[in-house]
Structures are given as C-alpha cells and as structure tokens.
Protein backbone atom coordinates (compact mmCIF):
# COMPACT_ATOMS: atom_id res chain seq x y z
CA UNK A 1 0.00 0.00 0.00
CA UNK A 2 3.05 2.11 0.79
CA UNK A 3 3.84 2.18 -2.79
CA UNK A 4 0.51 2.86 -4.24
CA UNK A 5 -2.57 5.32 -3.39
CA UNK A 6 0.77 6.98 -1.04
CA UNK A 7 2.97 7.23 -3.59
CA UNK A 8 0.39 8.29 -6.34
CA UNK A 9 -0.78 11.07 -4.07
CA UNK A 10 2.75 12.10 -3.60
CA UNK A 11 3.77 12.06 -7.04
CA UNK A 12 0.30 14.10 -8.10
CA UNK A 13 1.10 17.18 -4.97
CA UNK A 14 4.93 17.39 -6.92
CA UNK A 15 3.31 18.06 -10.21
CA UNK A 16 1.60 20.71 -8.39
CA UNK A 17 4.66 22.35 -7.42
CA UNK A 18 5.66 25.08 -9.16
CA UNK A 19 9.48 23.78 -9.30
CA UNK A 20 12.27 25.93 -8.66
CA UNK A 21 14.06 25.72 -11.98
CA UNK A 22 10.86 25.75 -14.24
CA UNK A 23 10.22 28.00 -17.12
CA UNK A 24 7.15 29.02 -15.17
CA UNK A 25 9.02 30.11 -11.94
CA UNK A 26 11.64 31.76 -13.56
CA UNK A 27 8.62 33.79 -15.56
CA UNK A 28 6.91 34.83 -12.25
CA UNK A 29 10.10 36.18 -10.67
CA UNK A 30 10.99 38.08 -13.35
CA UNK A 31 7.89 39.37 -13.65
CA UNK A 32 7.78 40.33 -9.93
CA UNK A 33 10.96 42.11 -10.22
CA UNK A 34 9.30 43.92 -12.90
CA UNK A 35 6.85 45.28 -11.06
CA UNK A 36 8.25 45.87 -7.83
CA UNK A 37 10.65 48.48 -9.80
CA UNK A 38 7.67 50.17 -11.50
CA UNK A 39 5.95 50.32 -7.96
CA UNK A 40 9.21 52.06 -6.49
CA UNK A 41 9.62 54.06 -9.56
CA UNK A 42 6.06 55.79 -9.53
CA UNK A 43 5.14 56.03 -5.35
CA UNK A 44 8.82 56.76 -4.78
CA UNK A 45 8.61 57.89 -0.80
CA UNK A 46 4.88 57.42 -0.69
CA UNK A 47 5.19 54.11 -0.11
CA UNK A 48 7.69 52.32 2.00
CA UNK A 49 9.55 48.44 1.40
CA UNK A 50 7.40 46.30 -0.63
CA UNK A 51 6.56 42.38 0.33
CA UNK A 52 5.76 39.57 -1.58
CA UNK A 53 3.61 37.02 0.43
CA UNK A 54 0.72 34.51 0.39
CA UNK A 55 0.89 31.27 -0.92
CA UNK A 56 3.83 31.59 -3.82
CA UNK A 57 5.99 32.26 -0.96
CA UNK A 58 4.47 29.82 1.18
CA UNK A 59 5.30 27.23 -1.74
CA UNK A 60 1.11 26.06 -1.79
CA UNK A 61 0.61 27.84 -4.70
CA UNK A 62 -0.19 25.71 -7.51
CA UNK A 63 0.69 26.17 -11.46
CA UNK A 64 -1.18 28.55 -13.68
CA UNK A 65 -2.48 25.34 -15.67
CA UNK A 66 -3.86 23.72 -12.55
CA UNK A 67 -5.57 27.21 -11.10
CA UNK A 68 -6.44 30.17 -13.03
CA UNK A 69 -7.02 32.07 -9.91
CA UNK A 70 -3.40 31.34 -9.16
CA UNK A 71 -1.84 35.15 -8.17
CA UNK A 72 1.14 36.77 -6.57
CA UNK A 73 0.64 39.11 -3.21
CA UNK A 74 2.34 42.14 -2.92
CA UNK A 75 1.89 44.17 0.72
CA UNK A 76 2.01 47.55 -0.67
CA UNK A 77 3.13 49.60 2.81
CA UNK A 78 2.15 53.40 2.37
CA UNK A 79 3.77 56.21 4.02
CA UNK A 80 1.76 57.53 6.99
CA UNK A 81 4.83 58.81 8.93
CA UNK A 82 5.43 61.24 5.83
CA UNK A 83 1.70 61.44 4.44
CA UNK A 84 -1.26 61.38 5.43
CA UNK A 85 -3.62 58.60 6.55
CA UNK A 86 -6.02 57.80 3.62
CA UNK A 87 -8.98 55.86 3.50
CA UNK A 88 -8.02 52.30 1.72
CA UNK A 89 -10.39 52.86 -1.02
CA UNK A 90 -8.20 56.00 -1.73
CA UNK A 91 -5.27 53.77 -1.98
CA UNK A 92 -6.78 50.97 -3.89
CA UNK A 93 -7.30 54.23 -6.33
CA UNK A 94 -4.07 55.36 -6.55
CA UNK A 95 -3.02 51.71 -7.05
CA UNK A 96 -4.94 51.06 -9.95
CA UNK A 97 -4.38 54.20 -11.65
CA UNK A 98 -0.60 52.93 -11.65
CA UNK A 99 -1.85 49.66 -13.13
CA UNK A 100 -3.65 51.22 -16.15
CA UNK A 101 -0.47 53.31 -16.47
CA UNK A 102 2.08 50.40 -16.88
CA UNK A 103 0.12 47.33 -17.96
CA UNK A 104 -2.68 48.78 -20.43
CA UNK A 105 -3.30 45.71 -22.35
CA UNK A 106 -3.95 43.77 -19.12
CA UNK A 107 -7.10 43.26 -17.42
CA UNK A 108 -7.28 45.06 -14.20
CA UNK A 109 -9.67 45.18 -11.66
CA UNK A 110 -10.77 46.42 -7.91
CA UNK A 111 -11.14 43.12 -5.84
CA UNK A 112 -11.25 42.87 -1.76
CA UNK A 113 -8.77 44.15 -0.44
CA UNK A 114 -6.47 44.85 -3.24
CA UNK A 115 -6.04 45.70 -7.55
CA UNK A 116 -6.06 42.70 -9.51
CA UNK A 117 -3.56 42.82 -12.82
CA UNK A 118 -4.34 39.86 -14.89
CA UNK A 119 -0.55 38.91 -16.97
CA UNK A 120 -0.83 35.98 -19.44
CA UNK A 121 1.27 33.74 -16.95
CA UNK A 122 -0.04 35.48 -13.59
CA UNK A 123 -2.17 37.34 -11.62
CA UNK A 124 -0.57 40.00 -9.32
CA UNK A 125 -2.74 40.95 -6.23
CA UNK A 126 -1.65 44.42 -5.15
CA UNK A 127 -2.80 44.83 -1.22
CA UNK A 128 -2.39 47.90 0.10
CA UNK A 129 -1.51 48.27 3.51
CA UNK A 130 -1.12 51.15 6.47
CA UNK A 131 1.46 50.78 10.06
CA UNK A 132 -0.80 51.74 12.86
CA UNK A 133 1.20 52.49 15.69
CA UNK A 134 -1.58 52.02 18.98
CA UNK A 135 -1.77 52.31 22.58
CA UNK A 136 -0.74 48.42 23.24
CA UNK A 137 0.89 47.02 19.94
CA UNK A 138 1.95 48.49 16.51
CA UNK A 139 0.03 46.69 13.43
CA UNK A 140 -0.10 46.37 10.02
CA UNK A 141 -3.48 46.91 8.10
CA UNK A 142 -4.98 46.14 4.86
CA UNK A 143 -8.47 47.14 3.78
CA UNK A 144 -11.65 45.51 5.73
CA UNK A 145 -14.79 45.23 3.33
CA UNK A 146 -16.92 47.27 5.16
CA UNK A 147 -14.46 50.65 3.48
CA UNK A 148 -12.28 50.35 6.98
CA UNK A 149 -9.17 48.85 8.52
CA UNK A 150 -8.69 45.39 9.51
CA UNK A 151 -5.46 43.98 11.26
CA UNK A 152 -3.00 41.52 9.12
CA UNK A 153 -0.04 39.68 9.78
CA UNK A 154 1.17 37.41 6.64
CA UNK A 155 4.32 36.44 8.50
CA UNK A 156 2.84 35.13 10.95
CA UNK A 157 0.34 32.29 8.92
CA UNK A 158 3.46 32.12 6.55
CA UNK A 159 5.47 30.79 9.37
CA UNK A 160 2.31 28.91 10.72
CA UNK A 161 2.48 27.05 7.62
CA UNK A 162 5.79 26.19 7.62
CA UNK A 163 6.00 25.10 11.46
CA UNK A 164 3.35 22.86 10.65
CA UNK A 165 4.97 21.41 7.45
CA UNK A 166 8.27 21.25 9.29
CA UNK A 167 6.40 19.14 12.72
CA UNK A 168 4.33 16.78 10.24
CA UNK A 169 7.45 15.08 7.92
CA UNK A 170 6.88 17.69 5.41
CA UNK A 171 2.89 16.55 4.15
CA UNK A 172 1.11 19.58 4.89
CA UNK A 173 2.26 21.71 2.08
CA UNK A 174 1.72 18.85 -0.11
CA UNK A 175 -1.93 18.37 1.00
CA UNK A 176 -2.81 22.12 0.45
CA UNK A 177 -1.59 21.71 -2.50
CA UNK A 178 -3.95 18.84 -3.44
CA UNK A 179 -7.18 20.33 -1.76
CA UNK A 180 -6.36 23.56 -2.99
CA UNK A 181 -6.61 21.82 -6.79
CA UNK A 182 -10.08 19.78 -6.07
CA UNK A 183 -10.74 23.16 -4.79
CA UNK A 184 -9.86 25.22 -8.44
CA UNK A 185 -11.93 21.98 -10.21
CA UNK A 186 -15.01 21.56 -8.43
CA UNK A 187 -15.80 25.54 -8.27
CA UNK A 188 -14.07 26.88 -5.44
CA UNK A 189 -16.43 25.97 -2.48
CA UNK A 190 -13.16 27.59 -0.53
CA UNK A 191 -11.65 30.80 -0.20
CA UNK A 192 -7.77 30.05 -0.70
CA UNK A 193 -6.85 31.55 2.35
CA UNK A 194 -9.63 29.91 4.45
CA UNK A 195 -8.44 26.22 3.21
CA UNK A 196 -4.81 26.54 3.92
CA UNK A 197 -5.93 28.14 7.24
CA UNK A 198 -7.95 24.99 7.97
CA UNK A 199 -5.17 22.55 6.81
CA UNK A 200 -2.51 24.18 8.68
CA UNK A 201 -4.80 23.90 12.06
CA UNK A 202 -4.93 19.96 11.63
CA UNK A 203 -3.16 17.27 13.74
CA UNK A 204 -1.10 15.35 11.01
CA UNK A 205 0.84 13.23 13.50
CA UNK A 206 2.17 9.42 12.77
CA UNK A 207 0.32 10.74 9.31
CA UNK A 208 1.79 10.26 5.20
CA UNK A 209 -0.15 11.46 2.19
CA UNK A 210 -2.54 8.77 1.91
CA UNK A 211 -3.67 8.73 5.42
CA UNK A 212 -3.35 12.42 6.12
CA UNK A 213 -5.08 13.21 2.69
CA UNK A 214 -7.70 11.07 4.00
CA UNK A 215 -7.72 12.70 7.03
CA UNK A 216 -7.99 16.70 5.87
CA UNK A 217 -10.85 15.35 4.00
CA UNK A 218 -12.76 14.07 6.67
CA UNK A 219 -12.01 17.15 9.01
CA UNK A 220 -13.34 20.06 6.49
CA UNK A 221 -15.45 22.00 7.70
CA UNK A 222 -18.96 23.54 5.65
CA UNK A 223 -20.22 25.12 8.94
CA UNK A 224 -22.04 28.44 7.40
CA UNK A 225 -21.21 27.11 4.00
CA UNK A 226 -23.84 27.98 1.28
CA UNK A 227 -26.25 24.71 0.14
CA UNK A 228 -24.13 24.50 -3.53
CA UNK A 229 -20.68 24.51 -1.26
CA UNK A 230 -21.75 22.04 1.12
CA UNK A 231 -23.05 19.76 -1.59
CA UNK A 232 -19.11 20.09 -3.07
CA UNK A 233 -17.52 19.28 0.44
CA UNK A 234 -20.06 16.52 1.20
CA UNK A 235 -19.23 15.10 -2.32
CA UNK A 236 -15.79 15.19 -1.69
CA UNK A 237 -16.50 13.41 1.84
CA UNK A 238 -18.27 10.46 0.50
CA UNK A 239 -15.18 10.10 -2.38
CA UNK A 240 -12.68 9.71 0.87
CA UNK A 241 -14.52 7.45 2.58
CA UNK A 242 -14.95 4.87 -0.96
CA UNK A 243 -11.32 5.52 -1.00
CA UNK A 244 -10.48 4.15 2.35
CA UNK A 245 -13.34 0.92 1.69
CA UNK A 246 -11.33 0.38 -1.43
CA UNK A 247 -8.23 0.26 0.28
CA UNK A 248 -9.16 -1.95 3.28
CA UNK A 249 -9.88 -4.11 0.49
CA UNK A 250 -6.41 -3.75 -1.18
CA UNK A 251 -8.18 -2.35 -4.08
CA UNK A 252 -5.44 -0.03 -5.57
CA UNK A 253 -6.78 0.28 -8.70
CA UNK A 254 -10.09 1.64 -7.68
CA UNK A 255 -8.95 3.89 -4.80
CA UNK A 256 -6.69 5.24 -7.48
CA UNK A 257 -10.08 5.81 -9.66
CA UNK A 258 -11.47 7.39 -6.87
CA UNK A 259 -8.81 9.91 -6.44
CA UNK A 260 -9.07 10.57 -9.96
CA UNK A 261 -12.77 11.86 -9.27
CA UNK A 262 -11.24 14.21 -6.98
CA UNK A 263 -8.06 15.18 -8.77
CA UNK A 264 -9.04 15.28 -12.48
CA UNK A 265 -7.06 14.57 -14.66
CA UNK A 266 -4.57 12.07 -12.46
C-alpha cells in the first residue's frame, strides 16, 4: 500500500509544485521584479519596502495550468509617517491608476482588499496596507470590506504554515496543494486563504499522504457554507470514505479511480 494510493498522491502534490528551476518560476520572478521596480519608480517615498507574500511564498501555490485564480501578493506599505492617513479605497485608487499606467493591455480590476492585474502567466494581487502604531501594539493593516481597517499579519500564517509542514514530515504543504486543486476543479467551495488556514490547524501526526489526505478530507469544515458549497464538500466526503473501503480491500486500482474523481485529470 506504501507504494501505491501513497505514492500516487505524492507524485500528483509534486506536479503541483511550481518547481524551482521551471520555465514558469523563472517567468513569475521576473515578472515580480518587474513590477516591484515600477511600484518604487512611480510612489517613490509614498510608499515604503514592498513584500511579496501569500501562498507563492508559502510554496502552496499551484501552477497557472492547474488554477487560473493562481496570483502573486504584494503588501504595498504606504507612508503615513510622511503622508497622510487615507482611507483604503483611496489607496486601492491610486493603485490602480498605476496599473492602467504600466500594464494597459492587461485586465485590471478592484477586488477585496487589493487591484487585480491579470498577466498571461499570472495574476498580481496588489494589497495595500497602512502601520498603525496604537496604545498596546503596533500593526499592520490592509483594507476591511466594510471601506475600513482590519489587522494583518502574513508572517505570521506564513510561518504557521511552515512550522506545521516542518512538525508533520513535510505533508502539509503537499496536502494544500492537493485540496487547494479539487478546490480550483469543483468551483471553489473555498476561499484560498480559508483552506490553507484549515489545513494548517490539523493534527497530522504518525500521518503520510494517503492517510493524512484522508484525514484533511474528513475534518473540512462547511459550517455556514452555502447549500451548492456544502453539496461540493459533502461530495468530496463520501469520495474519501470509498477511497479508504477500497483500500481496506487492497483495491489499488479503484482507490486510485477514486482519487481521480477528486483530482481530475490524475
């Protein structure tokens, strides 16, 4: 069993890996240099250092081909010391003005809490982002949807992430990876965000793929999930469980089938 549904699973969360040396990679930083120049080069003291985060520097992002919603966050840290405090939507303004400016023929939009730029190998997601210095604790803030300010810290579920990776033999990344593409075929019952956060919480110990993939499955949660969501999750559910009969069974080749139905296309 070690060498089947285990070793499939493992060999399907490496193809979604965006590997360090591939054409793909090597696209995305270059086009992240790019525009962390232009972002320097037309807020100049306005803003101060820029930070990539999320889930490409997390490593759970997955290839372009395997998620179109697939993007790049950039913390975009405005000047308050210097400049005034503006209201985020007055940023988000400013932000997208810069967009139209340097990448006309893209597709560019407003989306909570950031500008979107749509590239033909990436989406950029460009947050903007305030230092609130208060009576207890200093923060950083990006927008809240109801026009106000809402506490953030990506550092701190980045290295979440990676502590929990790091304590679990190195599966967890791997399994966001895998959720996060049943998640980009079957409609996105998730937010991103809200599945890694899940994943990351989980108790992967004495786990390997097939068992903790198994596992994540069973321990999703749809409380306050609309009925169309829940019917995705539920689906997904009943799939794990057939997967784990099959496998008592020492059915390979029908466990492998149903991962199939989960993971299209492997």
């Amino acid at each position: 069993m070690e060498g089947g549904i285990n070793n499939h699973l493992k060999g399907i969360a490496a193809e979604l890996f965006i590997k360090r040396d591939s054409t793909e990679r090597n696209k995305i930083n270059i086009s992240i240099d790019n525009i962390l120049d232009k972002l320097e080069d037309y807020f100049h003291d306005t803003i101060n250092e820029l930070k990539v985060f999320g889930s490409y520097t997390r490593d759970t992002i997955l290839p372009r081909v395997f998620d179109p919603h697939s993007d790049i966050d950039i913390l975009i840290p405005f000047n308050t010391d210097k400049y005034q405090k503006l209201k985020p939507e007055s940023y988000r303004s400013q932000l997208k003005k810069f967009s139209e400016i340097y990448y006309p023929n893209s597709l560019i939009a407003k989306d909570h809490p950031s500008v979107v730029i749509e590239l033909h190998h990436i989406k950029f997601d460009l947050v903007p982002s305030i230092f609130d210095e208060g009576w207890i604790y200093d923060s950083v803030e990006i927008p809240d949807k109801d026009g106000g300010w809402q506490e953030a810290n990506p550092d701190r579920f980045d290295k979440k992430v990676t502590k929990a990776n790091k304590e679990y033999n190195s599966i967890v990344k791997p399994i966001i990876r895998l959720l996060k593409y049943w998640n980009a075929t079957h409609g996105y019952p998730f937010f991103s965000y809200e599945l890694e956060s899940a994943v990351a919480e989980m108790d992967f110990n004495n786990d390997n793929y097939e068992s903790g993939f198994l596992y994540a499955i069973k321990e999703l949660s749809v409380y306050d999930f609309p009925d169309w969501a829940e019917r995705k999750v539920d689906a997904l559910k009943d799939n794990g469980k057939w997967i784990k009969e099959y496998l008592a069974h020492e059915n390979i080749r029908k466990a492998k089938e149903v991962v199939t139905r989960i993971l299209p296309g492997f």
